[in-house]
PDB file of N, CA and C in Angstrom:
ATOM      1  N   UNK A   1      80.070-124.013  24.511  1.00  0.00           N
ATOM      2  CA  UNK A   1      79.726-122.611  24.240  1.00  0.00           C
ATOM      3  C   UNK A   1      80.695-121.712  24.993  1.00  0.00           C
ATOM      4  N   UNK A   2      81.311-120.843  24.160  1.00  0.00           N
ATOM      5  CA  UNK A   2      81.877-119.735  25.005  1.00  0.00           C
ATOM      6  C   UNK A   2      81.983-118.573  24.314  1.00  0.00           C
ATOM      7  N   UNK A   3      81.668-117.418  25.370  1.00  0.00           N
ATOM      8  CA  UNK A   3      81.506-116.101  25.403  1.00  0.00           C
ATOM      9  C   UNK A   3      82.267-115.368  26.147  1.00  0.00           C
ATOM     10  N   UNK A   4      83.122-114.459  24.883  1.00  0.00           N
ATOM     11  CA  UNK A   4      84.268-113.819  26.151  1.00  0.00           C
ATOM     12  C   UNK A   4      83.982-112.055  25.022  1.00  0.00           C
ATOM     13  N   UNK A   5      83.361-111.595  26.401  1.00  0.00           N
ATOM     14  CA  UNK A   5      83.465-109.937  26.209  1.00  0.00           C
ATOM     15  C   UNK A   5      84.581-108.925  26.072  1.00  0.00           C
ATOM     16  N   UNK A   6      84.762-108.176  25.627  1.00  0.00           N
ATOM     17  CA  UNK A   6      85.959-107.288  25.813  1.00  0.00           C
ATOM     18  C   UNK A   6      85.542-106.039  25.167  1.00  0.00           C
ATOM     19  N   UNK A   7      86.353-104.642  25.514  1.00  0.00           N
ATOM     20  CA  UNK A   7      85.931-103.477  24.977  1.00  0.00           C
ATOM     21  C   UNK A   7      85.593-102.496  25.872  1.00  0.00           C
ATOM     22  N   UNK A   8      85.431-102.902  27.171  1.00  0.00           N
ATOM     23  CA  UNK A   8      85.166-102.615  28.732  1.00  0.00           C
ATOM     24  C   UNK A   8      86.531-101.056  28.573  1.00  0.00           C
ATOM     25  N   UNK A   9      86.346-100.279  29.771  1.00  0.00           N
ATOM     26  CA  UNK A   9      87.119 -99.384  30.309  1.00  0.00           C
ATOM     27  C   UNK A   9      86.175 -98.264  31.085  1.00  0.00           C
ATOM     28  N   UNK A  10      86.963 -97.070  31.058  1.00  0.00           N
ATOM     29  CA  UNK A  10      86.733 -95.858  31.714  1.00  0.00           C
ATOM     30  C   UNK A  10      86.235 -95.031  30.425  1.00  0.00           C
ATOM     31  N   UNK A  11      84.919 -94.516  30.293  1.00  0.00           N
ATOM     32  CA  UNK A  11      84.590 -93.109  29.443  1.00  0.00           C
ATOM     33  C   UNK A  11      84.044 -92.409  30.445  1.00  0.00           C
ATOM     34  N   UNK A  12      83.930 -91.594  29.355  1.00  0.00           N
ATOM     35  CA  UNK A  12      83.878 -89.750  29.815  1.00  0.00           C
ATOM     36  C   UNK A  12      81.697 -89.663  29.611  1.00  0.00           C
ATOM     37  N   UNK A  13      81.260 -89.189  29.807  1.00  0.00           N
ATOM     38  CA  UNK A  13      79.758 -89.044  29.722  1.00  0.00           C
ATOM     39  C   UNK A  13      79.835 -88.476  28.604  1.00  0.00           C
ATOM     40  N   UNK A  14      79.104 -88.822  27.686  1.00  0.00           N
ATOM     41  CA  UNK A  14      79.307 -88.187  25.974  1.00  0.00           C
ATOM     42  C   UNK A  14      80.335 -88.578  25.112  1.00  0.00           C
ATOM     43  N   UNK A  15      81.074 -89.710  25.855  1.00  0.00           N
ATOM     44  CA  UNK A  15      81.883 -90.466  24.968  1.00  0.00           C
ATOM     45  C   UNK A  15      81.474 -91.493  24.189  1.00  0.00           C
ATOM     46  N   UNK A  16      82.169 -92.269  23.967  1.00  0.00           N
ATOM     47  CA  UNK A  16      81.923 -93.388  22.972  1.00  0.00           C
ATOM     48  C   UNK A  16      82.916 -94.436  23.069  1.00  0.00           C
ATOM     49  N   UNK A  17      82.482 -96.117  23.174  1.00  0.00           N
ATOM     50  CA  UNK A  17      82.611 -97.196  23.212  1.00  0.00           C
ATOM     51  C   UNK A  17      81.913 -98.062  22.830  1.00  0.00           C
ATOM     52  N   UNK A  18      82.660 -99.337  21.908  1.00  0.00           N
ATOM     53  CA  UNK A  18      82.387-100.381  21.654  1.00  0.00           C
ATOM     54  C   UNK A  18      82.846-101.401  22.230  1.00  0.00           C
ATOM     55  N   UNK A  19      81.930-102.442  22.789  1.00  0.00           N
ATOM     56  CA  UNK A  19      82.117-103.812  22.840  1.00  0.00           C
ATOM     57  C   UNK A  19      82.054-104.799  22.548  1.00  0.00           C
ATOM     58  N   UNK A  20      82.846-105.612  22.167  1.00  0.00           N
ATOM     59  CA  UNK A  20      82.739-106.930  21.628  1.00  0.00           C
ATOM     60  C   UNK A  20      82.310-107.895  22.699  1.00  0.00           C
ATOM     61  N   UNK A  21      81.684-109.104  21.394  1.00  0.00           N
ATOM     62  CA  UNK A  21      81.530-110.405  22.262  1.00  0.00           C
ATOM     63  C   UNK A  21      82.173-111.641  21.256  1.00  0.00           C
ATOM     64  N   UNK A  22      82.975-112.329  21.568  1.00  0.00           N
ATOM     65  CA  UNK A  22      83.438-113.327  20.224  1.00  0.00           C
ATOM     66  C   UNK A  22      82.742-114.677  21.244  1.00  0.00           C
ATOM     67  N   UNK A  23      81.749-115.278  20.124  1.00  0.00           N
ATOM     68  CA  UNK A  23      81.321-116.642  20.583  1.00  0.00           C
ATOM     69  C   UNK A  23      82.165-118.190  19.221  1.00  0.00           C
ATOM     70  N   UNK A  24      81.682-118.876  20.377  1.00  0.00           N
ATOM     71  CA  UNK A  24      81.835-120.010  20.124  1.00  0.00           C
ATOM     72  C   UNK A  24      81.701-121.089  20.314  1.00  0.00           C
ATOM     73  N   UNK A  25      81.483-121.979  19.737  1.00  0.00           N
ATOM     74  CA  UNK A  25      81.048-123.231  19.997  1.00  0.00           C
ATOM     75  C   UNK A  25      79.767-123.285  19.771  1.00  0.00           C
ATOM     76  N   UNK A  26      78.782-122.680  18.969  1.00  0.00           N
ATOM     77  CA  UNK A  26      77.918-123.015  18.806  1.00  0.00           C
ATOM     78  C   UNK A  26      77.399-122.307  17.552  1.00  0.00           C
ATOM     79  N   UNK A  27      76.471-122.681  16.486  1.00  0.00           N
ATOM     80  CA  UNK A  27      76.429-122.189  15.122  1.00  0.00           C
ATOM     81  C   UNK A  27      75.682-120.552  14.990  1.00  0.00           C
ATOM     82  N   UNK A  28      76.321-119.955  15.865  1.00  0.00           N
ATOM     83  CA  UNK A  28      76.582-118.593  15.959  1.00  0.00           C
ATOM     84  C   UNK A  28      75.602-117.605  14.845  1.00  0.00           C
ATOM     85  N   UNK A  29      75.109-117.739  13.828  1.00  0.00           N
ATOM     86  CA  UNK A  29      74.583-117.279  12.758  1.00  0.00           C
ATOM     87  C   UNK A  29      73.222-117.678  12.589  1.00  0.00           C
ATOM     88  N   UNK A  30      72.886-118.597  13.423  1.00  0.00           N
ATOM     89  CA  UNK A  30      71.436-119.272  13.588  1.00  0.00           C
ATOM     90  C   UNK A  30      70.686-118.713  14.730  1.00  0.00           C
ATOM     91  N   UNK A  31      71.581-118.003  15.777  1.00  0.00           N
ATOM     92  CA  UNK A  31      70.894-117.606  16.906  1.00  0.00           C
ATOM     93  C   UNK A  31      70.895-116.064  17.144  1.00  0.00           C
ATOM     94  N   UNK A  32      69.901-115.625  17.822  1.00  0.00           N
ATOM     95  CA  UNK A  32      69.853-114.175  18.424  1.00  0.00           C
ATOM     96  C   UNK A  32      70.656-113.862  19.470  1.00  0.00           C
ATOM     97  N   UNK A  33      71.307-112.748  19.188  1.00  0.00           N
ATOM     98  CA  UNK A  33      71.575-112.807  20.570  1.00  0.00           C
ATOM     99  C   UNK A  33      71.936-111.306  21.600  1.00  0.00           C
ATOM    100  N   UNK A  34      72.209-111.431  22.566  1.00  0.00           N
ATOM    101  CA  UNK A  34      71.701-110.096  23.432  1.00  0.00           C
ATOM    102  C   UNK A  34      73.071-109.534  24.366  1.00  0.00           C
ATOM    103  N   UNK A  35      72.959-108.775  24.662  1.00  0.00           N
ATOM    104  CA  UNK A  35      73.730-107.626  25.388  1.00  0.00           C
ATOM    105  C   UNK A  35      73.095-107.731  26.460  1.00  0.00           C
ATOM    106  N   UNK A  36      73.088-107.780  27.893  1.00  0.00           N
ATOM    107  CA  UNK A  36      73.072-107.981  28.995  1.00  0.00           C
ATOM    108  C   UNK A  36      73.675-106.559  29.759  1.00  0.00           C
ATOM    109  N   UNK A  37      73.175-106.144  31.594  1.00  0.00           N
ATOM    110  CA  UNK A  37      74.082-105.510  32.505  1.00  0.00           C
ATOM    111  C   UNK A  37      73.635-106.099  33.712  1.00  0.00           C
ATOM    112  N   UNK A  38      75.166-106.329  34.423  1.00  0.00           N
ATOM    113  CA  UNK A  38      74.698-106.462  35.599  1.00  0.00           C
ATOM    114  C   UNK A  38      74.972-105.121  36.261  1.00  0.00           C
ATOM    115  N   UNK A  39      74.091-104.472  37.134  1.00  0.00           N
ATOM    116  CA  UNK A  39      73.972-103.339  38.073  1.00  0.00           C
ATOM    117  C   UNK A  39      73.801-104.151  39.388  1.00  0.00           C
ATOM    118  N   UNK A  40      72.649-103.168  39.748  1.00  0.00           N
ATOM    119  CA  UNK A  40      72.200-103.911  40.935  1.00  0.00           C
ATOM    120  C   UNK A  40      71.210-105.338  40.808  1.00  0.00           C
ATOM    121  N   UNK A  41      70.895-105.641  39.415  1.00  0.00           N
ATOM    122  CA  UNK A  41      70.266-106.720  38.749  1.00  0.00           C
ATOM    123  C   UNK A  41      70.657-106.855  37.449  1.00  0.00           C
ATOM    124  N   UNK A  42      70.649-108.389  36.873  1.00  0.00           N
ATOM    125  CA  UNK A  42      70.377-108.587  35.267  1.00  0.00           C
ATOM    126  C   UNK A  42      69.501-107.712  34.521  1.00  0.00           C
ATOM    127  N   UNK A  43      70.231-107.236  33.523  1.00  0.00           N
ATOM    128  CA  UNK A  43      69.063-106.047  32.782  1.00  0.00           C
ATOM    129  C   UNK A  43      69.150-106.377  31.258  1.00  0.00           C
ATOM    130  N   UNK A  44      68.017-106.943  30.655  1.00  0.00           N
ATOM    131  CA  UNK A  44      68.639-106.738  29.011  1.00  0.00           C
ATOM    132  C   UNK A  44      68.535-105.233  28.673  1.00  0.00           C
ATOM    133  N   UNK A  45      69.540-105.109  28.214  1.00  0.00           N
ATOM    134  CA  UNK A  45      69.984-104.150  27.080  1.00  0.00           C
ATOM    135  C   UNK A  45      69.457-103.890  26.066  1.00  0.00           C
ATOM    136  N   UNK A  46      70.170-105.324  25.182  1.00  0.00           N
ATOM    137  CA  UNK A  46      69.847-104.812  23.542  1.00  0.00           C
ATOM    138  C   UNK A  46      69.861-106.481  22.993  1.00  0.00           C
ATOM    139  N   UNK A  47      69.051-106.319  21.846  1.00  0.00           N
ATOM    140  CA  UNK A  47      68.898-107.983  20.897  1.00  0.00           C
ATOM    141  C   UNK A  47      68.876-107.047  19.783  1.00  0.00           C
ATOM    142  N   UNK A  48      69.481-108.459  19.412  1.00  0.00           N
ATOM    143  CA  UNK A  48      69.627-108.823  18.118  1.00  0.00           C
ATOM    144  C   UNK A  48      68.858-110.274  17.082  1.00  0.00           C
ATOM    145  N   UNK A  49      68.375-110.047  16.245  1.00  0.00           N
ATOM    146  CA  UNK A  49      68.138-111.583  15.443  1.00  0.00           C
ATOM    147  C   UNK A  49      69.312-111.954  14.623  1.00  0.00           C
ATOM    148  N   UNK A  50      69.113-113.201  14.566  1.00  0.00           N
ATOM    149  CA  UNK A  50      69.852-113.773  13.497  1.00  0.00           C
ATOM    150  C   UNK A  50      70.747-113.469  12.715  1.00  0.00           C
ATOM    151  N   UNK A  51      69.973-113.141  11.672  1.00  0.00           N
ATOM    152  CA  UNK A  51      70.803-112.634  10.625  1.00  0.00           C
ATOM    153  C   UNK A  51      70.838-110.304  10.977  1.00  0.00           C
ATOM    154  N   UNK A  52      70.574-110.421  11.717  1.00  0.00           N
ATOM    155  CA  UNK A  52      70.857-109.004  12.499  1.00  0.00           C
ATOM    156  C   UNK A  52      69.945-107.498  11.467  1.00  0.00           C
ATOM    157  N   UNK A  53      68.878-108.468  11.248  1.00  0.00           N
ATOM    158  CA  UNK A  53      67.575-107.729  10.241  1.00  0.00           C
ATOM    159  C   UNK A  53      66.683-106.990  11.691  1.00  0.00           C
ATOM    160  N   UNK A  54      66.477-107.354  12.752  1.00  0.00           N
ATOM    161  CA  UNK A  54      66.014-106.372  13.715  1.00  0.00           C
ATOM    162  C   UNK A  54      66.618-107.009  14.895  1.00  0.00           C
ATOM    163  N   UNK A  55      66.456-105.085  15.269  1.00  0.00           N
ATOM    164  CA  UNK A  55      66.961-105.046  16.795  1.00  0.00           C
ATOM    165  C   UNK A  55      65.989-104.647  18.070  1.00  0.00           C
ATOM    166  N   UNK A  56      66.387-105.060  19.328  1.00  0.00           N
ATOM    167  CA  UNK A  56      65.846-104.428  20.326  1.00  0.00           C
ATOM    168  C   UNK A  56      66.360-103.694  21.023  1.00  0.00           C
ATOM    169  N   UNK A  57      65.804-102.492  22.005  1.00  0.00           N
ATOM    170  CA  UNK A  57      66.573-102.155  22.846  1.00  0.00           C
ATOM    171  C   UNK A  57      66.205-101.458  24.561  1.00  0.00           C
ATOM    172  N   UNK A  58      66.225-101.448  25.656  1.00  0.00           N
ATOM    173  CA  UNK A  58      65.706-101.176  26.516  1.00  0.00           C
ATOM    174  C   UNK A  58      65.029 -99.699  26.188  1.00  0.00           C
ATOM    175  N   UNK A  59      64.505 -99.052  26.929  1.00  0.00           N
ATOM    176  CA  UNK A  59      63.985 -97.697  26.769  1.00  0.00           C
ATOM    177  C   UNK A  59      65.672 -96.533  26.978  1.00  0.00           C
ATOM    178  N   UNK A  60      65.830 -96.944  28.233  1.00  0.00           N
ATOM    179  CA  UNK A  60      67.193 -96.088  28.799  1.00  0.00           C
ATOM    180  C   UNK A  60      68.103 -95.962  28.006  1.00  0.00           C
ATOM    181  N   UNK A  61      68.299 -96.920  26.747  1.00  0.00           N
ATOM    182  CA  UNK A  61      69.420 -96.938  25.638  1.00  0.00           C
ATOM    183  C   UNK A  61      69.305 -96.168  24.324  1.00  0.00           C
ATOM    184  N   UNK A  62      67.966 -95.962  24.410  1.00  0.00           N
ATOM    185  CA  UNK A  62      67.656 -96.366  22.926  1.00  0.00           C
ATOM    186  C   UNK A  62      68.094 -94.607  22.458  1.00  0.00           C
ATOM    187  N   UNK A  63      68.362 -95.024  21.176  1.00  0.00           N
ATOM    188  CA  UNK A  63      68.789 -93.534  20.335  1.00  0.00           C
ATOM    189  C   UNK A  63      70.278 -93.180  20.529  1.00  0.00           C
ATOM    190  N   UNK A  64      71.430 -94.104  21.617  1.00  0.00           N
ATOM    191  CA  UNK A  64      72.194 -94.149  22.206  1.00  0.00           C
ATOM    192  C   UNK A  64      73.475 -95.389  21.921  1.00  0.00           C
ATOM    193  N   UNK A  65      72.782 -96.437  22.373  1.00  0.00           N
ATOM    194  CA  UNK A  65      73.428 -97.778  22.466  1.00  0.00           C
ATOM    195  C   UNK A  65      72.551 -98.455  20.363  1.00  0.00           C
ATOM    196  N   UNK A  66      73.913 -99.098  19.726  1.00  0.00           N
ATOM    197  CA  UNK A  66      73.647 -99.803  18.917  1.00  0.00           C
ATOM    198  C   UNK A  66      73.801-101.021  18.672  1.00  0.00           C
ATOM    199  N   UNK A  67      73.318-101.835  18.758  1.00  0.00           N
ATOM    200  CA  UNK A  67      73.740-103.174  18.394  1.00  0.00           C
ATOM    201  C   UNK A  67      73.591-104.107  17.383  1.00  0.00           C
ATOM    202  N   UNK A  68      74.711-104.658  17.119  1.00  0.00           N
ATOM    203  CA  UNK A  68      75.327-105.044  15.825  1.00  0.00           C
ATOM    204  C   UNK A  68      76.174-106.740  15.781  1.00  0.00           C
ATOM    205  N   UNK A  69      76.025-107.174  14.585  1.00  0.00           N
ATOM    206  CA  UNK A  69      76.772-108.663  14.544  1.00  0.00           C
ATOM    207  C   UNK A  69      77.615-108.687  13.499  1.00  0.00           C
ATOM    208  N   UNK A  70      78.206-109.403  13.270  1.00  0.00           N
ATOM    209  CA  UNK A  70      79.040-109.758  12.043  1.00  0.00           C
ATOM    210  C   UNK A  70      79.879-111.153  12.349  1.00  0.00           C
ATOM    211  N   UNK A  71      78.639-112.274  11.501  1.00  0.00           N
ATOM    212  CA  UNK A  71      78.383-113.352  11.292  1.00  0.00           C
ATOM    213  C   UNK A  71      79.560-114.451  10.675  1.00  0.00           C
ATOM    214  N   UNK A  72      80.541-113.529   9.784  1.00  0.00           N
ATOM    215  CA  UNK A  72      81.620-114.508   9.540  1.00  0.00           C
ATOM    216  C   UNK A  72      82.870-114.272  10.600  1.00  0.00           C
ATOM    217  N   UNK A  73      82.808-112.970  11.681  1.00  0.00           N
ATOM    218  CA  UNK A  73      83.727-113.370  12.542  1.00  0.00           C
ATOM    219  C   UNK A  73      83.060-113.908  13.897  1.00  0.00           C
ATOM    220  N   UNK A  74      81.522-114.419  13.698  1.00  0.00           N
ATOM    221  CA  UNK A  74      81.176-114.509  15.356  1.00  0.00           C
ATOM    222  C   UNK A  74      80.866-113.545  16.189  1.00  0.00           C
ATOM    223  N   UNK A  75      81.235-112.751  16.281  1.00  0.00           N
ATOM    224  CA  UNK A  75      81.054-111.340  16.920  1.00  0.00           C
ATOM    225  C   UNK A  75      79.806-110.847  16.976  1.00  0.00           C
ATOM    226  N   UNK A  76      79.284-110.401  17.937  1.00  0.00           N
ATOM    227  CA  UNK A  76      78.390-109.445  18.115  1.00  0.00           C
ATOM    228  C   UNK A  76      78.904-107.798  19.210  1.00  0.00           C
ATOM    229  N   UNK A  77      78.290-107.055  18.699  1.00  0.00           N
ATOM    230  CA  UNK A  77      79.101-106.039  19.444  1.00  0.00           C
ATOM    231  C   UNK A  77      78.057-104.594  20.177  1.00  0.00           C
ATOM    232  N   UNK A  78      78.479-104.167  20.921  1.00  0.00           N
ATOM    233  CA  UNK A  78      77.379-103.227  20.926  1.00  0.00           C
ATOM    234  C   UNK A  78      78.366-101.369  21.070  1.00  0.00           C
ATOM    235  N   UNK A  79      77.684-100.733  20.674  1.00  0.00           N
ATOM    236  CA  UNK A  79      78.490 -99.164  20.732  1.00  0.00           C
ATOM    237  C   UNK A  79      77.599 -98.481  21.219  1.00  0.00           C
ATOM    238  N   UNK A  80      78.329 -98.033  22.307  1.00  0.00           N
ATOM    239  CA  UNK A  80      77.360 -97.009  23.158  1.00  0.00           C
ATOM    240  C   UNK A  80      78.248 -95.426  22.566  1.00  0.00           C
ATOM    241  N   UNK A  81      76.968 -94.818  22.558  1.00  0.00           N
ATOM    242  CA  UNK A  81      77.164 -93.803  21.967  1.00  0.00           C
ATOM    243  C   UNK A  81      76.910 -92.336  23.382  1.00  0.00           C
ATOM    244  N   UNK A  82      77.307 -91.433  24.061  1.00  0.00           N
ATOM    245  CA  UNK A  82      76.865 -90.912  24.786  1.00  0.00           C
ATOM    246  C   UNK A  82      76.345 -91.148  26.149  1.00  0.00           C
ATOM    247  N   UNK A  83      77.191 -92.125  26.478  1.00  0.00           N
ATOM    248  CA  UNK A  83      77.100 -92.994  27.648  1.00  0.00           C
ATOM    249  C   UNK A  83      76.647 -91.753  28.764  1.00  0.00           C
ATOM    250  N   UNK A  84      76.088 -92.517  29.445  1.00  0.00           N
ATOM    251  CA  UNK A  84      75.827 -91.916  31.127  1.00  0.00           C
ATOM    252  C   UNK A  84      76.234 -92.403  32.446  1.00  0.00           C
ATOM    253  N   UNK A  85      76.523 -91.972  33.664  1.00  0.00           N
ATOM    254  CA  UNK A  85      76.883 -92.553  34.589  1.00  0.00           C
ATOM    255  C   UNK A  85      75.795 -93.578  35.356  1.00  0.00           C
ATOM    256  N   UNK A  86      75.008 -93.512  34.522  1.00  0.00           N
ATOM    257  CA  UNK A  86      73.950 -94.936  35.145  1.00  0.00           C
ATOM    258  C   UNK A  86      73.985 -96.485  34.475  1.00  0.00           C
ATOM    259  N   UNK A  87      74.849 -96.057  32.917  1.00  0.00           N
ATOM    260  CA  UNK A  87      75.293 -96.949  32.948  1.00  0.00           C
ATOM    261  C   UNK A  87      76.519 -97.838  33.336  1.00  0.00           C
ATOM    262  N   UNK A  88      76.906 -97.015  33.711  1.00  0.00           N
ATOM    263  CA  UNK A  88      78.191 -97.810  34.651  1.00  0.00           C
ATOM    264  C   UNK A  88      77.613 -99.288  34.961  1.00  0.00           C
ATOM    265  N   UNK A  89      78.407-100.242  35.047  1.00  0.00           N
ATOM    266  CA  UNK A  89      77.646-102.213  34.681  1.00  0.00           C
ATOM    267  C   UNK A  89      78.777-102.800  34.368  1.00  0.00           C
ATOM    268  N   UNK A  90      78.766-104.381  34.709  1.00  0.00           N
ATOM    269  CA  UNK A  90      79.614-105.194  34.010  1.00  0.00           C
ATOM    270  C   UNK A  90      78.480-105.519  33.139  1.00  0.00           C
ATOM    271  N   UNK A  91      78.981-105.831  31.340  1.00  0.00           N
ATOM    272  CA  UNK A  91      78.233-106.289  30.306  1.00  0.00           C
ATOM    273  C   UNK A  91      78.642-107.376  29.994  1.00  0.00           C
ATOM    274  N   UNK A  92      77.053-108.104  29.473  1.00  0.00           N
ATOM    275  CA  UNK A  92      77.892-109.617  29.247  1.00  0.00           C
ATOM    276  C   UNK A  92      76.744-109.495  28.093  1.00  0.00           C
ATOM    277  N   UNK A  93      77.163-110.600  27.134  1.00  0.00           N
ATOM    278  CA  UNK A  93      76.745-111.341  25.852  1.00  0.00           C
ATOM    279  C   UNK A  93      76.007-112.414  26.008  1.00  0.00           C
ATOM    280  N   UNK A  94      75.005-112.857  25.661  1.00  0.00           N
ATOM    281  CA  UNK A  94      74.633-114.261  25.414  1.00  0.00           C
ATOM    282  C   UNK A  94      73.136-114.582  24.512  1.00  0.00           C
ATOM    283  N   UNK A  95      73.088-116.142  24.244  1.00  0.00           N
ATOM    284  CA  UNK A  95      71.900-116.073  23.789  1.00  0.00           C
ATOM    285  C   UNK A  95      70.667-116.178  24.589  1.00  0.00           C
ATOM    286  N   UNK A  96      70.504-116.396  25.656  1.00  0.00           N
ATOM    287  CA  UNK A  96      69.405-115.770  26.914  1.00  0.00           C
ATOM    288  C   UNK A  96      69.671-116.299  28.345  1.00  0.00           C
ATOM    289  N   UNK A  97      69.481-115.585  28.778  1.00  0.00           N
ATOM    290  CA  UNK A  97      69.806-115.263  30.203  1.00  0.00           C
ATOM    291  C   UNK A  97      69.801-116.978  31.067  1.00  0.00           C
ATOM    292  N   UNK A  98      69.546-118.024  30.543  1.00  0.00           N
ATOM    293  CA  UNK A  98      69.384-119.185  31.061  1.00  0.00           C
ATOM    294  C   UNK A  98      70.771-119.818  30.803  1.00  0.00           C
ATOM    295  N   UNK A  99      71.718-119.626  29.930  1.00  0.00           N
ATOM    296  CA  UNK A  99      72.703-120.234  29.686  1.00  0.00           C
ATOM    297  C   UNK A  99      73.622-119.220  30.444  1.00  0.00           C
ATOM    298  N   UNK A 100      74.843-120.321  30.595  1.00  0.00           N
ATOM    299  CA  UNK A 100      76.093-119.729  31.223  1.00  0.00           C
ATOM    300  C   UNK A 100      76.529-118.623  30.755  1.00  0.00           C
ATOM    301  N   UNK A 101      76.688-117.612  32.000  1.00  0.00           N
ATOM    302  CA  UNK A 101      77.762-116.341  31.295  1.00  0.00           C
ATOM    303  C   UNK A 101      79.096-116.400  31.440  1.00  0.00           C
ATOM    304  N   UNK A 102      79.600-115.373  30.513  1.00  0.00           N
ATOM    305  CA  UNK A 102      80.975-115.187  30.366  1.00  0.00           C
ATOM    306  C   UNK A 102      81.575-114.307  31.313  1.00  0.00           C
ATOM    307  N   UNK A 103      82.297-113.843  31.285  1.00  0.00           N
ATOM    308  CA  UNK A 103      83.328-112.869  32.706  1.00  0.00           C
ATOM    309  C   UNK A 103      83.114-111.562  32.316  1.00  0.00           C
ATOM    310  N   UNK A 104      82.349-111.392  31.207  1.00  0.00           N
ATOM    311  CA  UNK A 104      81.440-109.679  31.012  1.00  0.00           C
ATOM    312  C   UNK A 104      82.727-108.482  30.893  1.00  0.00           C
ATOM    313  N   UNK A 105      82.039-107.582  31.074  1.00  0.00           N
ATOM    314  CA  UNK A 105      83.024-106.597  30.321  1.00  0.00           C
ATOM    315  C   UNK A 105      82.738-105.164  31.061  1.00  0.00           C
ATOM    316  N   UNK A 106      83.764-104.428  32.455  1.00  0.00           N
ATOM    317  CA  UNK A 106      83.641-103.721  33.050  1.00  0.00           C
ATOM    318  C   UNK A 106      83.642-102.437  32.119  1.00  0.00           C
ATOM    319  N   UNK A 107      82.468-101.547  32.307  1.00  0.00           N
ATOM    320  CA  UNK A 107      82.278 -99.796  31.943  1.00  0.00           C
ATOM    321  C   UNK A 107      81.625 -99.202  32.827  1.00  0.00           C
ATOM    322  N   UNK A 108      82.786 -98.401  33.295  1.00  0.00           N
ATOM    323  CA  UNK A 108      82.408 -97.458  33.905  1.00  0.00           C
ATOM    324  C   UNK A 108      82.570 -96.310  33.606  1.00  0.00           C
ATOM    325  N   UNK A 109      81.139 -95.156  33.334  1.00  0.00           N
ATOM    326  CA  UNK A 109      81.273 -93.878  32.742  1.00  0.00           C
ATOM    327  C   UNK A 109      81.208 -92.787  34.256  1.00  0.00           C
ATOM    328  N   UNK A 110      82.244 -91.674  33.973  1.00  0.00           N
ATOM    329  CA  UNK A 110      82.574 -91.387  34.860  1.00  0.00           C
ATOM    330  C   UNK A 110      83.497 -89.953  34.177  1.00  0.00           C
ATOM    331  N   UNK A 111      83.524 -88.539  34.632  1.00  0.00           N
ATOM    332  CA  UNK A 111      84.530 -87.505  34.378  1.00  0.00           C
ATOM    333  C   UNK A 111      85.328 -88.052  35.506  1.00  0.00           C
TER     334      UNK A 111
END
């Protein structure tokens, strides 16, 4: 299994970013899977099912952060929309918090 994030940088508060996650090694289209932060703790974010028919999302995100898959490249991705400086986090991808993570994906929102 591997999960490598990217899409990470510097926004502005009221900006906008997307991140990717490209997986592999495992039949990718059969599983849910989630958006992660590390802060000062593991936080889920945002899920996804399967075939990406419903989503979840923390309270702090929601109306904000979207999350999204697309099944013939592997990818799952999430777009934060109007970011805030609380979310500042490394983000990571996976299918639940028990399996190995990937090297996540630094955002920091910030003027």
């Amino acid at each position: 299994v591997q999960l490598v994030e990217s899409g990470g940088g510097l926004v502005q508060p009221g900006g906008s970013l997307r991140l990717s996650c490209a997986a592999s090694g495992f039949t990718f289209s059969s599983i849910a899977m989630s958006w992660y932060r590390q802060g000062q703790g593991k936080e889920l974010v945002a899920s996804i099912t399967s075939a990406g028919g419903s989503t979840h999302y923390v309270d702090s995100v929601k109306g904000r952060f979207t999350i999204s898959r697309d099944n013939v490249k592997n990818t799952v991705y999430l777009q934060m929309n109007s970011p805030k400086p609380e979310d500042t986090a490394v983000y990571y991808c996976n299918t639940n918090p028990f399996r190995p993570w990937g090297q996540g994906t630094h955002v920091i929102v910030s003027s």
